[in-house]
Protein backbone atom coordinates (compact mmCIF):
# COMPACT_ATOMS: atom_id res chain seq x y z
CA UNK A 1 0.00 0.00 0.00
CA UNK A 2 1.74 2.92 -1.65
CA UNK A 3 -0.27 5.57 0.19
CA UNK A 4 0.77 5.25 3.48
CA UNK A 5 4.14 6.90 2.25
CA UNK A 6 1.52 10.56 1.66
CA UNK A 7 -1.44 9.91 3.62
CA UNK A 8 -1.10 10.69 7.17
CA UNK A 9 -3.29 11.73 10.10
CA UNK A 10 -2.18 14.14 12.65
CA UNK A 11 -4.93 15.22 15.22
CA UNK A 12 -3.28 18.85 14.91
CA UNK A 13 -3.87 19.12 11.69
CA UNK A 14 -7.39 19.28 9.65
CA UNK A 15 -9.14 18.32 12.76
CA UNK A 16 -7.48 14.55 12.56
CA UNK A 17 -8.66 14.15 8.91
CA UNK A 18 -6.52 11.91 6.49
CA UNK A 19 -4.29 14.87 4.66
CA UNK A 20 -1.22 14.70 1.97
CA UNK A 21 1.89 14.78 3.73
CA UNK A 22 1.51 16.35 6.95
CA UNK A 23 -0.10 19.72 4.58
CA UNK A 24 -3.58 21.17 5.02
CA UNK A 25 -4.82 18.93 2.11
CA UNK A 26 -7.33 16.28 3.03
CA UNK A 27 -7.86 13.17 1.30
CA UNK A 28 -11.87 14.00 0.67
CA UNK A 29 -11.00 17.84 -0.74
CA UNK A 30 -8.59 15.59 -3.64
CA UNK A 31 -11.50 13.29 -3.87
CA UNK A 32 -14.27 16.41 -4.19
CA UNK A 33 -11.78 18.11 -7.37
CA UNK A 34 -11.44 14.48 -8.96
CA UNK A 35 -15.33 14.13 -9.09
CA UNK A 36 -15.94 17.65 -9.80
CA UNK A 37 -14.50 16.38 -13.10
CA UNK A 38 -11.53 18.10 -13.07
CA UNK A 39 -8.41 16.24 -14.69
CA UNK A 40 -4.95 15.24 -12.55
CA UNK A 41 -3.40 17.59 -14.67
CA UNK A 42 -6.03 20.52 -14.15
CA UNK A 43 -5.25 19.93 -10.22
CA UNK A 44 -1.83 19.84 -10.57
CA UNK A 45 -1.83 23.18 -12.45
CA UNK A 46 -3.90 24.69 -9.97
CA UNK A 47 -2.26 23.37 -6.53
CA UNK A 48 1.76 23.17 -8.13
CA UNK A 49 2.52 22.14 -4.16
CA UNK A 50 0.80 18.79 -4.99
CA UNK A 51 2.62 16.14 -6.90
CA UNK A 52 0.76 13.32 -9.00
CA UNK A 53 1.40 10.46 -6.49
CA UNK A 54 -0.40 12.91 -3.71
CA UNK A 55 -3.41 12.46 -5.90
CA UNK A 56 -2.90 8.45 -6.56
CA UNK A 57 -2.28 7.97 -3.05
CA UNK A 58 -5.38 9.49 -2.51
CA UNK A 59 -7.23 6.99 -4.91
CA UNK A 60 -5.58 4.19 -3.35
CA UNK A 61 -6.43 4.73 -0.11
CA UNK A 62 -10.13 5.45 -0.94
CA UNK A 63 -10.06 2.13 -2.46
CA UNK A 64 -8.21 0.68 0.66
CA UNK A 65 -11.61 2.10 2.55
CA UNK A 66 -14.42 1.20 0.69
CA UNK A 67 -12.86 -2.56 0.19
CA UNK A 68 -13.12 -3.18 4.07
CA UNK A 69 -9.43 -3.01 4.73
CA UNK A 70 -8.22 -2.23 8.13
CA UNK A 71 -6.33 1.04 7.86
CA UNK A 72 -3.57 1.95 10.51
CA UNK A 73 -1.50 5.39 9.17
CA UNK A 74 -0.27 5.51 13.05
CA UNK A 75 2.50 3.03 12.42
């Protein structure tokens, strides 16, 4: 599981939400631009501090949630 290299939770930060890398970018606001329709590229353009495996990482680990996998990013 790739993602748990950029997903982390950190009750400091976003209220304890799943973010990228430690930054004030949740999992579900990636999620929200993705089904708003707008391309990887488009959100790359627009947010140049995320990187295209922020954005796949956030995929995965949707995927990882909705399968029924236990998730741990504390270890």
């Amino acid at each position: 599981m790739k993602f748990r290299e950029r997903i982390t939770i950190n009750p400091n930060i976003c209220h304890g939400k799943p973010c990228i890398r430690g930054m004030r970018w949740p999992v579900e606001v990636v999620l929200d631009l993705l089904a708003s329709e707008m391309t990887i590229a488009e959100i790359l353009a627009d947010h140049p501090e995320l990187e295209k495996e922020d954005i796949m990482a956030c995929l995965e680990y949707a995927k990882a949630l909705v399968s029924g996998k236990s998730i741990d990013l504390a270890a």
